[in-house]
Protein backbone atom coordinates (compact mmCIF):
# COMPACT_ATOMS: atom_id res chain seq x y z
CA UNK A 1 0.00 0.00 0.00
CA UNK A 2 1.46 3.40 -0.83
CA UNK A 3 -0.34 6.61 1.02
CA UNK A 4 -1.10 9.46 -1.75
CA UNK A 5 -2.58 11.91 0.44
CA UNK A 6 -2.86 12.14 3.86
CA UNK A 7 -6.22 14.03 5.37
CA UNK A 8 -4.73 17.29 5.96
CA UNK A 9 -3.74 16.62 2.25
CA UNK A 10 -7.51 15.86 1.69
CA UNK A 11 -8.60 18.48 3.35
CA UNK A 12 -6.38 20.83 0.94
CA UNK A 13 -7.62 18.89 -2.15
CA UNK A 14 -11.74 19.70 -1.17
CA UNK A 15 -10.47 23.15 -0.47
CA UNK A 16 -8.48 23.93 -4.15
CA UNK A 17 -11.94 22.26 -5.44
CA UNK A 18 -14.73 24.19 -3.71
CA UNK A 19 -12.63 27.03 -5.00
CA UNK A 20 -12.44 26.09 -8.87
CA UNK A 21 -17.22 25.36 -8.39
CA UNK A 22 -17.40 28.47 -7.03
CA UNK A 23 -15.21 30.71 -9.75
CA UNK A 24 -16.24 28.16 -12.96
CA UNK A 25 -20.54 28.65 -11.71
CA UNK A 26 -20.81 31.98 -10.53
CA UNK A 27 -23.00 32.15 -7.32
CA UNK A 28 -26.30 30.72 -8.17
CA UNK A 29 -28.81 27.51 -9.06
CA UNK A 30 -25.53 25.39 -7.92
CA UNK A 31 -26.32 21.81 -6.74
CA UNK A 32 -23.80 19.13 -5.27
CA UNK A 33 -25.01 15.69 -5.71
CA UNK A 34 -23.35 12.77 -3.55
CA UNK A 35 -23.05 9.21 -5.60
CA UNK A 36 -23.19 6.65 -2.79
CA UNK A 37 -21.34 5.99 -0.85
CA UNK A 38 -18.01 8.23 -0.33
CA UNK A 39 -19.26 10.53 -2.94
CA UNK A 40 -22.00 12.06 0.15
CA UNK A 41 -19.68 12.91 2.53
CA UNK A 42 -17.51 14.51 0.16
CA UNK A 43 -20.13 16.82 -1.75
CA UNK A 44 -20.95 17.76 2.33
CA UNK A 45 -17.46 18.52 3.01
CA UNK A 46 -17.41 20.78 -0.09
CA UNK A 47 -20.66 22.32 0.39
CA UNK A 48 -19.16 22.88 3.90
CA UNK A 49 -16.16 24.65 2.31
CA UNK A 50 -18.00 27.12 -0.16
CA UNK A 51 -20.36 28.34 2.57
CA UNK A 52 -17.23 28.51 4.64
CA UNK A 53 -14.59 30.38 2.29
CA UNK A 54 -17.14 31.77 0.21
CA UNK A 55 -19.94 32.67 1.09
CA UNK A 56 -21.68 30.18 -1.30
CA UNK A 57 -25.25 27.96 0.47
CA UNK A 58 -25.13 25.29 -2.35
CA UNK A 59 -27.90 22.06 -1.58
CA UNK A 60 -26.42 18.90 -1.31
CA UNK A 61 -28.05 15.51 -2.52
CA UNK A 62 -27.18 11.95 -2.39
CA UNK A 63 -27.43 9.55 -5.54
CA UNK A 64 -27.72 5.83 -5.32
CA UNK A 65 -27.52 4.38 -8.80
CA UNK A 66 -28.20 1.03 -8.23
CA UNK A 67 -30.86 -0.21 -10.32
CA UNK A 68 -28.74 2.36 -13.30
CA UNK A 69 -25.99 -0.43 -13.14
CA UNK A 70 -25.08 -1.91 -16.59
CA UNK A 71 -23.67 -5.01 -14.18
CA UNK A 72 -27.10 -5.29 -11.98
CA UNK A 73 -27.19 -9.01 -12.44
CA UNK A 74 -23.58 -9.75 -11.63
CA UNK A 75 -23.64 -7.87 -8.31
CA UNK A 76 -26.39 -9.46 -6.56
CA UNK A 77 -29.39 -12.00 -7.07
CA UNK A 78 -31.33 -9.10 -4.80
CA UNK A 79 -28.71 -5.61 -4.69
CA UNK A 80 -29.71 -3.78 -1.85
CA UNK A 81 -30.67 -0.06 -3.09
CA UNK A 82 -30.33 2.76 -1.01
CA UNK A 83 -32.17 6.15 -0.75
CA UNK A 84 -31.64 9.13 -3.18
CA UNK A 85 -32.50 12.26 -1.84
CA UNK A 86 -32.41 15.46 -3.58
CA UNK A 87 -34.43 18.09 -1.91
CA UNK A 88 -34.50 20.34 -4.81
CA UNK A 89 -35.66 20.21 -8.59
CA UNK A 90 -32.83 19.52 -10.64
CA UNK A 91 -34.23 21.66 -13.50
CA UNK A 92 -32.03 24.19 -15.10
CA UNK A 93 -29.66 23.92 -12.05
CA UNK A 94 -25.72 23.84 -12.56
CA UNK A 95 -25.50 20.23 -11.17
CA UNK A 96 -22.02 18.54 -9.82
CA UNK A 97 -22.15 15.68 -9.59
CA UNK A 98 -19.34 14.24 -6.65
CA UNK A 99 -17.38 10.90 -6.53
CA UNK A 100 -13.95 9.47 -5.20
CA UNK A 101 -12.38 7.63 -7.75
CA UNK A 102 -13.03 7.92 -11.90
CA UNK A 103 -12.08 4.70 -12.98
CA UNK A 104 -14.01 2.90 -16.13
CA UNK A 105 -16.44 5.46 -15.81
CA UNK A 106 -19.27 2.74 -15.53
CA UNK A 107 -20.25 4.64 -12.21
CA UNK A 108 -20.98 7.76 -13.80
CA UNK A 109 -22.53 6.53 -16.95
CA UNK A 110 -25.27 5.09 -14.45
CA UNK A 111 -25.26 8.42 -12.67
CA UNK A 112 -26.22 10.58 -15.02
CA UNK A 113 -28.82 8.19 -16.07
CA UNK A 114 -30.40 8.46 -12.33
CA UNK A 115 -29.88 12.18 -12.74
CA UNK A 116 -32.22 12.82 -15.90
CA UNK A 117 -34.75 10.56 -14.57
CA UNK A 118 -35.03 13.37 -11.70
CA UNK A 119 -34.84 16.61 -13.76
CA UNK A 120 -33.33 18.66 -16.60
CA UNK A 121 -30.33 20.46 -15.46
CA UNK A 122 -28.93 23.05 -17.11
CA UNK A 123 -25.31 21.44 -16.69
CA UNK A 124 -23.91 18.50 -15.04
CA UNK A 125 -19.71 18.67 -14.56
CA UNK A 126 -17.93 15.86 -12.76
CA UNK A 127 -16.26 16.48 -9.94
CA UNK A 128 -13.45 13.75 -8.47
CA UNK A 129 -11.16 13.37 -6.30
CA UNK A 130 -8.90 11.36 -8.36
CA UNK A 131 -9.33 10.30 -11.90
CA UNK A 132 -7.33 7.17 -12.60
CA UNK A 133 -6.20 5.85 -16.04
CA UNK A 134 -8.37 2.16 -17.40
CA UNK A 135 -11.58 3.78 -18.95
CA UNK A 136 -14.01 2.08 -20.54
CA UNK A 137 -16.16 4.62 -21.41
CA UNK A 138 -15.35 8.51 -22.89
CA UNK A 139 -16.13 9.62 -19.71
CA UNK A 140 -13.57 12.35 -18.16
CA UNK A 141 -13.72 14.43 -14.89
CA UNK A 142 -14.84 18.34 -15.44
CA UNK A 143 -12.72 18.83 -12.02
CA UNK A 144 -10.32 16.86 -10.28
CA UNK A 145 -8.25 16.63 -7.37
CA UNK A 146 -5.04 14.11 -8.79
CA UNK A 147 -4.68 11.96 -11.66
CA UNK A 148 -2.90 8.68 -10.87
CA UNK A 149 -1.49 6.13 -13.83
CA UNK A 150 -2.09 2.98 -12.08
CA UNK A 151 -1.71 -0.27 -12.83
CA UNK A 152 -5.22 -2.65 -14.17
CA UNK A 153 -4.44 -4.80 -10.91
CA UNK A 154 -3.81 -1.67 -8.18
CA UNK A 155 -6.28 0.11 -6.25
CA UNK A 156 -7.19 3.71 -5.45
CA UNK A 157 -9.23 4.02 -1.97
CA UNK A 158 -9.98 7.61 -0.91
CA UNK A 159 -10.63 7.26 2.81
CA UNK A 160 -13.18 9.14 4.47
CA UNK A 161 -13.81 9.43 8.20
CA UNK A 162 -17.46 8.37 7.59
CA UNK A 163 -16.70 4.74 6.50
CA UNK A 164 -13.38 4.25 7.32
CA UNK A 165 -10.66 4.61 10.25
CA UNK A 166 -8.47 6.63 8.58
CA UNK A 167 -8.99 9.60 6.36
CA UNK A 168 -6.29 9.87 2.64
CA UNK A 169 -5.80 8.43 -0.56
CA UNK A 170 -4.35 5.03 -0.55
CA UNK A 171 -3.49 3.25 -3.93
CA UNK A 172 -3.21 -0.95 -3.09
C-alpha cells in the first residue's frame, strides 16, 4: 500500500476544489449531488467549504444508482438499493455531480442516467477526487483533485472518516 494523500492533504484537495465550483458557476442555481457511498460525505465537506470560504449555500443531494448499473445481475441476485435524496428540482440547475475515484467510468454513466430521470439540469460537470487511467467509457472528470497512472491490478481508496478509520488516498 502506498499513502497518496494524507487528510490534511484531503482536506487541501476539497479546499483547491470548492474554490475552482465556485469561480467556474458563478454564485447561483448550484447543486452538489453525492453518488453513494463516499461521494456524500464529500459533496458535504465541499458544500461545507463554499459556505465557509465563500460565502456560497449550495444544496447537497445523495445519488444511489443502483438499479442504473449496466452489471445489476452480476452484483447481486437481490442488490440492496439505497435512498436518493435530492431536496430540490434539478431543472435548469448547474448540477455537480461528486465521486472518489473515476475509474471505467461505468459509475458515472449510471449516474447521469439516475440524474435525468429526476430533472433537466442546465449542466452536469464531474467532480473527483482522483481520476485514474483504465476507462471504458469517454467519460472524463470536469474537475479533479489528482490523476494517478495505475496499474489494471492496483487500487485507489480515498478514505473518508465516515466509513473508514483513517482519512487519505491510498493506492493498493
Amino acid at each position: 500500500m502506498k499513502k497518496i494523500l494524507n487528510a490534511k492533504q484531503l482536506d487541501e484537495v476539497l479546499k483547491q476544489l470548492a474554490a475552482q465550483i465556485a469561480a467556474d458557476s458563478g454564485r447561483e442555481q448550484i447543486v452538489l449531488v453525492g453518488i453513494r457511498r463516499r461521494g456524500i460525505p464529500l459533496a458535504q465537506r465541499l458544500a461545507q467549504f463554499l459556505e465557509k470560504t465563500h460565502h456560497l449555500q449550495v444544496p447537497v443531494g445523495s445519488l444511489d444508482i443502483t438499479l442504473y448499473r449496466d452489471d445489476l445481475s452480476k452484483i447481486a441476485e437481490h442488490p440492496i438499493v439505497g435512498k436518493t435524496e435530492i431536496s430540490v428540482s434539478l431543472d435548469d440547475k448547474k448540477v455537480y455531480l461528486v465521486d472518489d475515484v473515476l475509474f471505467t467510468g461505468r459509475t458515472i454513466r449510471a449516474a447521469m442516467d439516475a440524474l435525468f430521470d429526476l430533472g433537466r439540469p442546465s449542466f452536469i460537470k464531474l467532480l473527483v477526487v482522483v481520476e485514474r487511467n483504465g476507462r471504458e467509457l469517454p467519460i472524463q472528470s470536469d474537475l479533479k483533485g489528482l490523476s494517478l497512472d495505475v496499474g489494471p491490478k492496483g487500487n485507489v481508496k480515498v478514505k473518508v472518516k465516515e466509513f473508514d478509520e483513517e482519512e487519505g488516498v491510498d493506492v493498493i
